[in-house]
Protein backbone atom coordinates (compact mmCIF):
# COMPACT_ATOMS: atom_id res chain seq x y z
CA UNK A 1 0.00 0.00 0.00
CA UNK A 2 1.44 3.41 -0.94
CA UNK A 3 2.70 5.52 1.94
CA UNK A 4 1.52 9.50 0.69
CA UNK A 5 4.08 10.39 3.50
CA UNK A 6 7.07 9.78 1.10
CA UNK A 7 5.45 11.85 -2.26
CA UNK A 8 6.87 15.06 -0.78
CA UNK A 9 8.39 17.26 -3.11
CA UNK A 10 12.16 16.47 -3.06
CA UNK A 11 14.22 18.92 -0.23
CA UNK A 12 10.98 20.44 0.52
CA UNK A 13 10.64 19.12 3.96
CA UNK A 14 6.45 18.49 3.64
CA UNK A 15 6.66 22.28 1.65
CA UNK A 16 5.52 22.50 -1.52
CA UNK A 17 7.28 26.02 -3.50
CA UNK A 18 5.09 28.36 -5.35
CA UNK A 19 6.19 31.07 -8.12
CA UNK A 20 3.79 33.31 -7.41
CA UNK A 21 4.06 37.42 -5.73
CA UNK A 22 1.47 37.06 -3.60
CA UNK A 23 1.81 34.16 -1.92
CA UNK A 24 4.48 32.10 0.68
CA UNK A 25 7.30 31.41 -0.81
CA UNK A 26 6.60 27.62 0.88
CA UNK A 27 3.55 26.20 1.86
CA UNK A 28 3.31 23.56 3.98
CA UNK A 29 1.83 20.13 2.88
CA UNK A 30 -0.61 19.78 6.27
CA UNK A 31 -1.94 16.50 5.50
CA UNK A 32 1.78 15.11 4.85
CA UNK A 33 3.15 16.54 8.05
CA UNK A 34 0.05 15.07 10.04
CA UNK A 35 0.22 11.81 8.97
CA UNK A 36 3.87 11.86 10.17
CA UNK A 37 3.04 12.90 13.43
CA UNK A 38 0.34 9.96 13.74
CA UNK A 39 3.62 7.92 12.81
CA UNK A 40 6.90 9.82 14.95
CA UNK A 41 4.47 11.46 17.34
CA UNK A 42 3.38 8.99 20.19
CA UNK A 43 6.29 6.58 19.77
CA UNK A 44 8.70 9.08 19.85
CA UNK A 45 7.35 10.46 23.27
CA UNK A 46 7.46 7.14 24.22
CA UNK A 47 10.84 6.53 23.49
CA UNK A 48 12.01 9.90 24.79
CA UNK A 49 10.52 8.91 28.17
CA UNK A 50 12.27 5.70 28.65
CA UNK A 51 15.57 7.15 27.19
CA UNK A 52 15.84 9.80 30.22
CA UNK A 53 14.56 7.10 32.35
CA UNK A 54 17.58 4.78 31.45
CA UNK A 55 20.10 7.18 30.89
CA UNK A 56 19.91 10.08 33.03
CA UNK A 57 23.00 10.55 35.34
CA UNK A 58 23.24 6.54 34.66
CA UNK A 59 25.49 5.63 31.68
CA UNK A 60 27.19 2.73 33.16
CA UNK A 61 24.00 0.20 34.50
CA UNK A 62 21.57 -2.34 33.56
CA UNK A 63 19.66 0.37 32.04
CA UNK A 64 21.55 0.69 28.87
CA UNK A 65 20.83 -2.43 27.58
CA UNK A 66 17.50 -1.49 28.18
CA UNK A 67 17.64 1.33 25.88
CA UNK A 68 19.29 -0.35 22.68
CA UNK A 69 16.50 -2.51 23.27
CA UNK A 70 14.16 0.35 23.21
CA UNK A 71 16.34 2.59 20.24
CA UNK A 72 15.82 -1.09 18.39
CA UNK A 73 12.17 -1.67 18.62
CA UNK A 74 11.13 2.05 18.23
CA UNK A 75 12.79 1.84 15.13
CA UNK A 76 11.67 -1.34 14.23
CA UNK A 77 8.12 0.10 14.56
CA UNK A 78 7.94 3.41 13.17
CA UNK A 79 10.07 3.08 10.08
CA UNK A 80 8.50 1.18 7.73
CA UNK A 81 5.35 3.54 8.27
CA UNK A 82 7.90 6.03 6.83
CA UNK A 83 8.65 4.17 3.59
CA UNK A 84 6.92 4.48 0.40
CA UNK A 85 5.05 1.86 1.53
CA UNK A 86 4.66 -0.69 4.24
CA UNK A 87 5.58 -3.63 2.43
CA UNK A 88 8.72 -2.26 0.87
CA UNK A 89 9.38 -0.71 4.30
CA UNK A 90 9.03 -4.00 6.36
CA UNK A 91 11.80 -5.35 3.50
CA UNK A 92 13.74 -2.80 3.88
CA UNK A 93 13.58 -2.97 7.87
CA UNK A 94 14.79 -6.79 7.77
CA UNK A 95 18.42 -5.64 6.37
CA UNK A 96 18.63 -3.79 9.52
CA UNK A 97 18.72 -6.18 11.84
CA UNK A 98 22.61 -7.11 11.98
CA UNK A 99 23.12 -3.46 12.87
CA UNK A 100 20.33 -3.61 15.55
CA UNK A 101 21.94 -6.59 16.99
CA UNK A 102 25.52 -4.56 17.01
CA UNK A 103 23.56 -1.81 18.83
CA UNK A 104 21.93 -3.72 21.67
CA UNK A 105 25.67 -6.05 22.08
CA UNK A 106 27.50 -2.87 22.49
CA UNK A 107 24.47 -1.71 25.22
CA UNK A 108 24.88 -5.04 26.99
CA UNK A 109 28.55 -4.83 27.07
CA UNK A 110 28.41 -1.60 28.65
CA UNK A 111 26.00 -3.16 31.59
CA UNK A 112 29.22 -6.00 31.30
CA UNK A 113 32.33 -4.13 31.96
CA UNK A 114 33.15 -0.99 34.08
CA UNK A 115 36.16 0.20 31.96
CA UNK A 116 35.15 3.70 31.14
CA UNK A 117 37.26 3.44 27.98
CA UNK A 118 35.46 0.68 26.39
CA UNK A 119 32.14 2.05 27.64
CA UNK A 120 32.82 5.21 26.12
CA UNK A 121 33.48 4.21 22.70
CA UNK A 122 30.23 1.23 23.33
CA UNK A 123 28.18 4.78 23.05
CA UNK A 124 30.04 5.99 20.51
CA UNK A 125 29.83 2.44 18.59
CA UNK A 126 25.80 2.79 19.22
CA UNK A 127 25.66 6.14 17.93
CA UNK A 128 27.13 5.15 15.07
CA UNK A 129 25.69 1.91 14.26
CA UNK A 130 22.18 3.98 14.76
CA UNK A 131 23.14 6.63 12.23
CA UNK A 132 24.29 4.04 9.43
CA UNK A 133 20.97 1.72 10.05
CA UNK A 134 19.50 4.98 9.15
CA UNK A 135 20.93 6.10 5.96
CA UNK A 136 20.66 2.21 4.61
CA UNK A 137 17.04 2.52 5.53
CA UNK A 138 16.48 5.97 3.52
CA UNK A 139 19.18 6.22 1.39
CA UNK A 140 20.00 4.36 -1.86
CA UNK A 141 23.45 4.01 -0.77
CA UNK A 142 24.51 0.43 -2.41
CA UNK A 143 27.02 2.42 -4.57
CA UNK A 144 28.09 4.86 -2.56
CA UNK A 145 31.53 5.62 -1.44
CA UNK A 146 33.32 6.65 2.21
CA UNK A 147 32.97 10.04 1.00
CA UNK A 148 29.32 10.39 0.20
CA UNK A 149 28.78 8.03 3.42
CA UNK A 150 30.82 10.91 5.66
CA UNK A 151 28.52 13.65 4.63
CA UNK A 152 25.62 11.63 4.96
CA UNK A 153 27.43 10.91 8.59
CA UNK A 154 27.94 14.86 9.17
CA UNK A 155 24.18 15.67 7.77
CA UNK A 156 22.64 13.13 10.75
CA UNK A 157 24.96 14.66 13.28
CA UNK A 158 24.34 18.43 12.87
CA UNK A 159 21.38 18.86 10.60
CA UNK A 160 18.37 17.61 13.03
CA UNK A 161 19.07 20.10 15.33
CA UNK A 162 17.87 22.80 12.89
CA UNK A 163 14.67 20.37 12.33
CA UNK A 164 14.23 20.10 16.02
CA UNK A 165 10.68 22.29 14.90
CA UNK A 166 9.04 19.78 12.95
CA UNK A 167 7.35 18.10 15.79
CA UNK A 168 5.59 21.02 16.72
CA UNK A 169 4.79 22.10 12.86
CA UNK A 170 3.74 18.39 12.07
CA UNK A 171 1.43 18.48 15.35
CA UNK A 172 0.31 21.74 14.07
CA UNK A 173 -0.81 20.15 10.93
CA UNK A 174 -2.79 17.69 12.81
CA UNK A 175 -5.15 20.15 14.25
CA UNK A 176 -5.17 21.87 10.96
CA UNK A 177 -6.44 18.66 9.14
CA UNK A 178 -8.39 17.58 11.92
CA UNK A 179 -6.45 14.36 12.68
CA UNK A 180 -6.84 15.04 16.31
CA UNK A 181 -8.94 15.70 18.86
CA UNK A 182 -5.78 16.89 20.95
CA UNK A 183 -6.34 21.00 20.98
CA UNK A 184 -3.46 23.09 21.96
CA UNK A 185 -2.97 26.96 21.95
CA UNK A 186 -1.39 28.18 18.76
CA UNK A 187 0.96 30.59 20.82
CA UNK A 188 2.13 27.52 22.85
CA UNK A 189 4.54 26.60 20.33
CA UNK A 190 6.16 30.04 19.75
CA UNK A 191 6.41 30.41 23.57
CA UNK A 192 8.03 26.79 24.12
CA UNK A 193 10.55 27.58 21.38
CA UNK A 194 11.21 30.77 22.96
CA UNK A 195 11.54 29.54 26.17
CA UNK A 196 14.07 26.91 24.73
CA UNK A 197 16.23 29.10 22.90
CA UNK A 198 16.26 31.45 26.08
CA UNK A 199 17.73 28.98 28.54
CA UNK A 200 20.99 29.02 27.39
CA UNK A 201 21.74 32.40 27.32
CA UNK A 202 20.21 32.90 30.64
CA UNK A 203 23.07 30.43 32.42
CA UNK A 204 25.52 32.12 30.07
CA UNK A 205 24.27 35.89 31.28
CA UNK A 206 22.91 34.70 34.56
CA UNK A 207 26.69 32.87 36.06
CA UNK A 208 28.45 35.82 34.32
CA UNK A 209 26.75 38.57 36.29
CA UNK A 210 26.46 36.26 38.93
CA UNK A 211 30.68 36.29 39.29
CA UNK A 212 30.82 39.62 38.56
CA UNK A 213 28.56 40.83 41.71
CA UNK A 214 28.69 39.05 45.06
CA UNK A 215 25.05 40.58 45.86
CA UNK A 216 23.42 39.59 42.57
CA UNK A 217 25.04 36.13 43.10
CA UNK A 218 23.54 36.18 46.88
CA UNK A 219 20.08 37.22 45.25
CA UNK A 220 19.69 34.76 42.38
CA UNK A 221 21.17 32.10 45.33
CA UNK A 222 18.11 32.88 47.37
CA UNK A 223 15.89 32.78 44.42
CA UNK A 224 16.75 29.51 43.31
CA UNK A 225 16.94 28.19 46.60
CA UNK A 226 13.76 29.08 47.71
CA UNK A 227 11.61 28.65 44.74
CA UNK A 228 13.35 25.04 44.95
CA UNK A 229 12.53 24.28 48.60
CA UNK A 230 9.38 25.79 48.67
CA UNK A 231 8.26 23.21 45.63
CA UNK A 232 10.08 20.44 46.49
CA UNK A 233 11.52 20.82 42.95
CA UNK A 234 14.93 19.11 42.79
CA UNK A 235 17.28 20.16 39.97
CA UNK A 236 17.53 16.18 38.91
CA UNK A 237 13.88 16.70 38.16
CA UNK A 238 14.07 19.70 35.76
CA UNK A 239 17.65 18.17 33.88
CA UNK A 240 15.24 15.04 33.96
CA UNK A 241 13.10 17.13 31.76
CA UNK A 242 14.63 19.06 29.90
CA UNK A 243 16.86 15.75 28.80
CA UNK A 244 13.12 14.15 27.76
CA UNK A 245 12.40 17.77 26.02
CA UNK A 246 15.60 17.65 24.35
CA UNK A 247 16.01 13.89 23.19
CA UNK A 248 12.25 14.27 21.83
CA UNK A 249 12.82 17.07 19.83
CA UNK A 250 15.94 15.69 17.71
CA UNK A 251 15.38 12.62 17.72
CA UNK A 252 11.62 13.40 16.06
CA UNK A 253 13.13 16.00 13.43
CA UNK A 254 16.04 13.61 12.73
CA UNK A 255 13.59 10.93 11.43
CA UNK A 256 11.24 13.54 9.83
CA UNK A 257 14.12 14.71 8.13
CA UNK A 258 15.02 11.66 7.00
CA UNK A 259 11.59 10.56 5.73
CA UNK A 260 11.46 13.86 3.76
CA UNK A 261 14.84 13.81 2.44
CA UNK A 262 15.54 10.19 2.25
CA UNK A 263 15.54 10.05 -1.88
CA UNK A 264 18.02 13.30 -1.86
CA UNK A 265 21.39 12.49 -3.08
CA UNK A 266 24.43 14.00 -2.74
CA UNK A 267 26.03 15.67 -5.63
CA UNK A 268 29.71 14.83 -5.54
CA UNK A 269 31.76 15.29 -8.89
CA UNK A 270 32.08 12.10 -10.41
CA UNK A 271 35.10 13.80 -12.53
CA UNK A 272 38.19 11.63 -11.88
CA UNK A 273 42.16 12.99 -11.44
CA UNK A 274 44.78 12.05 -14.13
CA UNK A 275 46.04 8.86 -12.95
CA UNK A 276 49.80 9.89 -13.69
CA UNK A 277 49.78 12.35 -10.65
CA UNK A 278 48.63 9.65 -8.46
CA UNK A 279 51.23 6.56 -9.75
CA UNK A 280 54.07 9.20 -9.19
CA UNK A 281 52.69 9.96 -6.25
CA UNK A 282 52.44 6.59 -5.01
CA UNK A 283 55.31 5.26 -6.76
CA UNK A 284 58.07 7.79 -4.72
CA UNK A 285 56.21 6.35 -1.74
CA UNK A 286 56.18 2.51 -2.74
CA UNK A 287 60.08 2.70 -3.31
CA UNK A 288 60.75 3.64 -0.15
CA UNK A 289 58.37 0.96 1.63
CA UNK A 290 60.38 -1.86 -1.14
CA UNK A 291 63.93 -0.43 0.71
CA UNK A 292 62.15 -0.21 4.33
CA UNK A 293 60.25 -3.56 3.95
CA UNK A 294 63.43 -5.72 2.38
CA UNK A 295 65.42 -4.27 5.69
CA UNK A 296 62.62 -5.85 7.31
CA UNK A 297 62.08 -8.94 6.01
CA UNK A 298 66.38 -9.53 5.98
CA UNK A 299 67.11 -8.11 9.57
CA UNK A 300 63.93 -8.51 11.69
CA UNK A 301 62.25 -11.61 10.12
CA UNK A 302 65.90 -13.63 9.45
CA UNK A 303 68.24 -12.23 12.14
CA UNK A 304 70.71 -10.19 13.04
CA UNK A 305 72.43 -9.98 8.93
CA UNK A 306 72.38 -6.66 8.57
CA UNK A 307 72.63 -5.47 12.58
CA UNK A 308 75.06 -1.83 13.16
CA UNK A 309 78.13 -3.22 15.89
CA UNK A 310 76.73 -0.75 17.77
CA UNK A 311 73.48 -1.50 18.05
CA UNK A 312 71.94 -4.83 19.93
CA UNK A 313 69.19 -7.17 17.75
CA UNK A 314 67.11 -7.15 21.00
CA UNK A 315 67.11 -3.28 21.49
CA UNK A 316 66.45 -2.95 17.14
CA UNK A 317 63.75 -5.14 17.78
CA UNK A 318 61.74 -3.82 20.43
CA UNK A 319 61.73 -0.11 19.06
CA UNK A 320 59.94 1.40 16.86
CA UNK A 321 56.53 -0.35 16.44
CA UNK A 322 54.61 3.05 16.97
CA UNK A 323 56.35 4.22 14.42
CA UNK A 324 55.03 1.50 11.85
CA UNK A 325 51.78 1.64 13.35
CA UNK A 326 51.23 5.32 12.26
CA UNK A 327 52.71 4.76 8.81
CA UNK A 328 50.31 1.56 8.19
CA UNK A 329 47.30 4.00 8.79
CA UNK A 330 48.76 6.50 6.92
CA UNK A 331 48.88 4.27 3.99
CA UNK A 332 45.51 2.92 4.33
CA UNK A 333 44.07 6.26 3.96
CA UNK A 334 46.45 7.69 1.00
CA UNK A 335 45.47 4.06 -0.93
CA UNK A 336 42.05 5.07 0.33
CA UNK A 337 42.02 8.19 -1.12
CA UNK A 338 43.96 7.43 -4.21
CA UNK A 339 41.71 4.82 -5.46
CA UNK A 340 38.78 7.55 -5.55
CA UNK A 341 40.46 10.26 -6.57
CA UNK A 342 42.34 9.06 -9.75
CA UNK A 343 40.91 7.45 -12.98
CA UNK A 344 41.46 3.61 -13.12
CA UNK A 345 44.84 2.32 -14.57
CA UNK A 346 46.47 -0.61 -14.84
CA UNK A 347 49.97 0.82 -13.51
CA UNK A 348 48.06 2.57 -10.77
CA UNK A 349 46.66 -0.50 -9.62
CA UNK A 350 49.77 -2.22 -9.42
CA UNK A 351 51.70 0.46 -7.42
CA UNK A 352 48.39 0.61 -4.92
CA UNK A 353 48.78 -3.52 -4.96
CA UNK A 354 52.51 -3.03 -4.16
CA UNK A 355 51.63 -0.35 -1.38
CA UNK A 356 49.41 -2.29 0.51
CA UNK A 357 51.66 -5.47 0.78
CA UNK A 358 54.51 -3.04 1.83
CA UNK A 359 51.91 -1.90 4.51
CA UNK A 360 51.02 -5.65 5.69
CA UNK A 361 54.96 -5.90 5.77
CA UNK A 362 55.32 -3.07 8.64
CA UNK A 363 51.91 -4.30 9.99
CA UNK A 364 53.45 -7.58 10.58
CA UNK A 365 56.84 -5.68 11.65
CA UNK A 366 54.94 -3.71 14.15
CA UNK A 367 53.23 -6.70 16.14
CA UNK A 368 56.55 -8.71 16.14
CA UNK A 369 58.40 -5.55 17.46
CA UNK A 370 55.29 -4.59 19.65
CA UNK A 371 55.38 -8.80 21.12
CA UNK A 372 58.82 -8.43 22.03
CA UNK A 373 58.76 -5.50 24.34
CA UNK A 374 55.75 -6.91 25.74
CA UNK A 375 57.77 -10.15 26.64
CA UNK A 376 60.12 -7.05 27.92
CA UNK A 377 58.13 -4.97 29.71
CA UNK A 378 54.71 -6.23 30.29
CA UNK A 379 51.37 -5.49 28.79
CA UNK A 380 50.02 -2.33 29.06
CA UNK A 381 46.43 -0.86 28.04
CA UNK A 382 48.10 1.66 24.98
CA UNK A 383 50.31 -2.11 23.72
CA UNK A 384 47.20 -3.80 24.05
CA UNK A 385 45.31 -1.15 21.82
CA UNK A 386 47.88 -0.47 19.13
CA UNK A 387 47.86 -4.42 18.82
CA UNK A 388 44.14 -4.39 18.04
CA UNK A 389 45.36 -1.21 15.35
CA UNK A 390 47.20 -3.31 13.58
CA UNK A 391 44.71 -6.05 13.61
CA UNK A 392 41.98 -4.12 12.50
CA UNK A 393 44.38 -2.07 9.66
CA UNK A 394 45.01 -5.07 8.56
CA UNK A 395 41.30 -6.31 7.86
CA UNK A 396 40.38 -3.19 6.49
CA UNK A 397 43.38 -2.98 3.83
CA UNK A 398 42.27 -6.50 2.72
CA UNK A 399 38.84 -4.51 1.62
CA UNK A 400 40.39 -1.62 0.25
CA UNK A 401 42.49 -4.41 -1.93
CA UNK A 402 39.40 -6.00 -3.11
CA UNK A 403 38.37 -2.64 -4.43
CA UNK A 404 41.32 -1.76 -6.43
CA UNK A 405 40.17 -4.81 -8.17
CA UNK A 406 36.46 -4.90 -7.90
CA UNK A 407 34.68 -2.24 -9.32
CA UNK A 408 31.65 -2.42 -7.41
CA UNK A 409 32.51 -3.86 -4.28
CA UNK A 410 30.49 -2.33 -1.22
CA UNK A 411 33.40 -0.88 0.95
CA UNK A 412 31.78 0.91 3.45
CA UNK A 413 29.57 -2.04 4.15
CA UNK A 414 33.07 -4.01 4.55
CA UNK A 415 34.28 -1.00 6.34
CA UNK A 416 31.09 -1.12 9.12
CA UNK A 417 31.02 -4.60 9.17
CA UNK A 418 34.81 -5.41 10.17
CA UNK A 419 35.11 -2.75 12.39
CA UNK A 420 32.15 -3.75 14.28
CA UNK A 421 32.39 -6.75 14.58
CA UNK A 422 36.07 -6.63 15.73
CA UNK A 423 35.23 -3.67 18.39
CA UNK A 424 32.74 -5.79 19.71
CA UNK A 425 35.08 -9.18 20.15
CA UNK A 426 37.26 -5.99 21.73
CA UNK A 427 34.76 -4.70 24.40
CA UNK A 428 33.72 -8.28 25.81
CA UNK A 429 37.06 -9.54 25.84
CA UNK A 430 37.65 -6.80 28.85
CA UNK A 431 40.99 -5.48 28.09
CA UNK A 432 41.51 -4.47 31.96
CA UNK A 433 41.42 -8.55 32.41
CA UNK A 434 43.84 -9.54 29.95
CA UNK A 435 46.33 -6.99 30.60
CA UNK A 436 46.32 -8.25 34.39
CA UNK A 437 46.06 -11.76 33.85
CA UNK A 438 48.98 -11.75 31.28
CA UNK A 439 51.21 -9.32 33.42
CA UNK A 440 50.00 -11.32 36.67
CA UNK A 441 50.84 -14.67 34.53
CA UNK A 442 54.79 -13.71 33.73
CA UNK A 443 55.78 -12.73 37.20
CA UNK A 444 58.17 -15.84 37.75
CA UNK A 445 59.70 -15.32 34.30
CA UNK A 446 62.95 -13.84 33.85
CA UNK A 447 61.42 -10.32 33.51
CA UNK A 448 60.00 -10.80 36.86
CA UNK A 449 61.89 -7.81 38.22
CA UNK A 450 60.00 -5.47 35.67
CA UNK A 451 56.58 -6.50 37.26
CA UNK A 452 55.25 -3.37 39.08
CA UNK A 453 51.05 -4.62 40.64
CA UNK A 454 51.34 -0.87 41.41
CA UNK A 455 50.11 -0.04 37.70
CA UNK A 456 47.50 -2.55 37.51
CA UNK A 457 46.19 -1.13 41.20
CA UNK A 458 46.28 2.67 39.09
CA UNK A 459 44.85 1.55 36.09
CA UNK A 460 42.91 -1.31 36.20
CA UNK A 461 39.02 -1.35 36.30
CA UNK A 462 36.89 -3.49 38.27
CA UNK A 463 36.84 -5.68 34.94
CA UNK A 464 40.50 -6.83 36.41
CA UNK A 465 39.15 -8.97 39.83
CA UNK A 466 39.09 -12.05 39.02
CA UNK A 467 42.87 -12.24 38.01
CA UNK A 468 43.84 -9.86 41.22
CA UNK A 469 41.76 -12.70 43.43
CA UNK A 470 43.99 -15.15 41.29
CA UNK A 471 47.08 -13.42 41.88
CA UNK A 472 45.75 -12.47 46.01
CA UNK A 473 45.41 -15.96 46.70
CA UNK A 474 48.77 -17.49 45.07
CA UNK A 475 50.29 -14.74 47.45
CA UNK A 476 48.60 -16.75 50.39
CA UNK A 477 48.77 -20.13 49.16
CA UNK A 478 52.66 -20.13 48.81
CA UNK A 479 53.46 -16.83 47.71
CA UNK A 480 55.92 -16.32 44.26
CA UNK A 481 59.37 -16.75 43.25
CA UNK A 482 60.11 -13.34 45.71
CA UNK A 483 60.82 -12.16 48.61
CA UNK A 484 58.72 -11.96 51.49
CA UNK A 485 59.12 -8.18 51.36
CA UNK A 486 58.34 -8.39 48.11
CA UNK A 487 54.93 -10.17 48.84
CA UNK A 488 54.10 -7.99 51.52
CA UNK A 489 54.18 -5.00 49.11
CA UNK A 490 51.89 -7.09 46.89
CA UNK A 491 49.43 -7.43 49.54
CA UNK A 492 49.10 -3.99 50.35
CA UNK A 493 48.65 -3.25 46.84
CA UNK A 494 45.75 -5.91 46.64
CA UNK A 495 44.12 -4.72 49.97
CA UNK A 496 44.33 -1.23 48.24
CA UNK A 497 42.67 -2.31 44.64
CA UNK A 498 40.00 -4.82 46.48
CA UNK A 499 38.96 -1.68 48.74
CA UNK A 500 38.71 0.84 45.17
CA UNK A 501 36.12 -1.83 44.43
CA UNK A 502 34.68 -1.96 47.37
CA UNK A 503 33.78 1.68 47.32
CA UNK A 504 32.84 2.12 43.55
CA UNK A 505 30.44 -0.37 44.21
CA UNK A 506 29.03 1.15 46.93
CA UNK A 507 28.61 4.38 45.14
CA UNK A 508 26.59 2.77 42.72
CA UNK A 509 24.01 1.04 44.78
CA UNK A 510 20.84 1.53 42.95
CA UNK A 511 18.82 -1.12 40.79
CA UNK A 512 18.90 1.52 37.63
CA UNK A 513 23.39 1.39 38.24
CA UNK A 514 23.57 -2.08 38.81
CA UNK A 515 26.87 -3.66 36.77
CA UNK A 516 27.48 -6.90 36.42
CA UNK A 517 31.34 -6.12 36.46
CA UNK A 518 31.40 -4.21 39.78
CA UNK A 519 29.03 -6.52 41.32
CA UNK A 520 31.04 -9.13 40.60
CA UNK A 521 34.30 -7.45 41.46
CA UNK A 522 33.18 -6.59 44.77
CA UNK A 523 32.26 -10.77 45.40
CA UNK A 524 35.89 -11.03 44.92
CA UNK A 525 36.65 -7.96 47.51
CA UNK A 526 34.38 -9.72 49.99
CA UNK A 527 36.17 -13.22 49.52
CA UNK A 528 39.29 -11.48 49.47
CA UNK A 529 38.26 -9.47 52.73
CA UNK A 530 37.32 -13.33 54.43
């Protein structure tokens, strides 16, 4: 059945244009916009209301999985009412899912781990994964490359919040067509908008006269505390709202906007660069990776051939992998951007081929390099990341490879899909846990004496108990190949880490903050403690 929501005028936003002097330049499409709000408006209140009540001043409980759950199935219901029709739309919904099942494992990984690192980029992963669903849902974007998808990107980020509007225009058009029975002021709108727009500026104006005047700050200190105590108004309670007002609004005129502008595409130059520029470009480059990478494969993959006298193979080794590690990104994105900008040739291709097995060269340079001073020194939470670098660099050259060769092969898709699904491995492996139970694991090696607990004490998250239990209760079953000073400085540092957890759990004793990995951290502190 055909949706009329989706016969707008292209880039009119639900506005038809007219030509003539007398009359709006745009003229709003009232049955369009209404049926849209019987679509957005409800579910998107909905969702609003649950979205504060998960996430406000709570970014690190059992409430984010709840709202993936709740991003997922308010998409899954209101979208294909915004396609051209339902049928197509409910199609169109089902290539969705992998991304809404990368959303809601990235919001139950958060509720998993407490390493604010990992649950940082979990939202940034979700916000993401959220913005792409979107464009493959409106978008013909099968043939599009990383530059198109990038402004589509930036357009989701920054445009909805000058669309923020549309809800009250489309509820406007309601009332206009008589679609509901819900009446509401017509100056209500222009007063909410101005009140919204005004808050702001009043902090802004308000703290700065506020510091400049110790009786206007005494004043507006009374004000607010009174006018608070006398209501029983709590400031949680307005942020509460004004985080419902706020998440309503954009989310609502980013999917309007979407629905209206879905067809629009963007007009980049399909005009390609003379491919000469690029193979010289490339080609100075690639000779210096063949030099670099047969130094490589001679001195650091077969021995010590080609080793200065004064210089040791172990100290050669065990330098330079962060080096490598920027230059392997660095070529990813100049082969990136090569095979866009310049017309397709055979030579071109070749030097690009030549490029990226130069890169998997250092790639593979790096780890070794990067291994070895962890055997050295340890694992660490930066050695542990630029590790996963090079894994993923590696994966995503592979696709950038297939394109040089395949015309149309879907590299953003590739792109999204590898990264995902290799962040995700990332964030439920707990990093914190691995770098302790490897450091904990080589005490009684040789490099024993480089073992310091006092940076896993610093730096590790709750995520890291069950290998400090491990390590607390070696210490009291027969100790380790050290001193018993040596073991009494352990202890203190365990007593020290176990009581951290202890008290971040404590901190967090609500049923909306509840985390698996401080709940379970703080078991270990209490068997620890006994």
């Amino acid at each position: 059945m055909e949706n009329k929501l989706n016969t707008v005028d292209e880039g009119t936003s639900g506005i038809e244009e007219t030509n003539g002097d007398d009359k709006p330049f745009y003229v709003r499409d009232d049955e369009k916009s209404a049926l849209r709000f019987q679509v957005l408006g409800i579910p998107t209140i909905i969702y609003s209301i649950v979205y504060g009540i998960c996430l406000y001043k709570n970014l690190t409980g059992i409430m984010t999985p709840v709202f993936t759950i709740a991003t997922v199935v308010y998409l899954w219901l209101v979208l294909p009412g915004l396609s051209a029709d339902m049928a197509s739309g409910k199609e169109k919904r089902k290539k969705l899912i992998p991304y809404f099942a990368g959303i809601v494992l990235l919001g139950i990984s958060v509720f998993m781990t407490s390493d604010m690192f990992i649950i940082f980029w979990n939202y940034v992963g979700i916000i993401l994964l959220t913005m792409t669903a979107l464009i493959r849902f409106f978008y013909d974007e099968a043939d599009w490359g990383v530059w198109k998808y990038m402004l589509a990107m930036l357009e989701i980020a920054f445009v909805p919040l000058f669309h923020s509007h549309m809800f009250f225009s489309d509820r406007k058009s309601c009332k206009v067509t008589g679609n509901t029975k819900i009446k509401i002021n017509k100056n209500v709108k222009y007063v909410i908008i101005g009140i919204i727009v005004a808050i702001p500026f009043l902090i802004v104006v308000t703290f700065l006269l506020a510091s400049a005047d110790v009786i206007f700050f005494s004043v507006v200190n009374g004000v607010f505390d009174t006018f608070f105590n006398s209501f029983h108004i709590s400031w949680d309670a307005v942020g509460f709202i004004i985080l419902i007002l706020c998440v309503l609004l954009i989310v609502y005129g980013l999917i309007a906007m979407l629905s209206v502008h879905g067809a629009a595409e963007y007009e980049l130059t399909d005009k390609k660069c003379n491919p000469v520029t690029g193979i010289t470009f490339c080609g100075a480059l690639t000779a210096v990776y063949l030099l670099y990478s047969c130094i490589q494969i001679l001195s650091l993959f077969m021995g010590e051939r080609m080793m200065p006298e004064w210089h040791s193979y172990s100290s050669y080794a065990r330098e330079g992998f962060y080096q490598l590690l920027y230059v392997a990104a660095l070529n990813l994105f100049i082969v990136l951007v090569c095979n866009s900008l310049f017309t397709k040739h055979r030579v071109l291709k070749i030097v690009l081929t030549i490029m990226c097995g130069c890169t998997y060269i250092m790639i593979a340079s790096s780890a070794i390099r990067l291994l070895m001073y962890v055997k050295k020194y340890n694992l660490t939470y930066l050695r542990l990341l630029a590790l996963f670098a090079l894994l993923l660099i590696a994966a995503l050259m592979a696709g950038i490879i297939a394109s040089i060769y395949k015309y149309d092969f879907r590299l953003v898709r590739y792109f999204i899909a590898v990264t995902s699904v290799l962040y995700i491995a990332l964030s439920f492996a707990h990093p914190d846990y691995i770098i302790a139970k490897y450091d904990i694991s080589h005490i009684n090696t040789v490099q024993s004496n480089d073992f310091d607990l006092k940076y896993l004490v610093s730096n590790m998250s709750c995520d890291a108990a069950p290998a400090m239990y491990a390590f607390a209760e070696e210490i009291e079953g027969h100790g380790y190949d050290g001193n018993a000073s040596e073991n009494t400085k352990n202890d203190m540092y365990l007593q020290s880490y176990f009581h951290d957890v202890s008290y971040e759990y404590d901190k967090y004793d609500g049923i909306r903050e509840f985390n698996f990995s401080r709940y379970r951290a703080y078991l270990y502190a209490e068997r620890y403690r006994d």
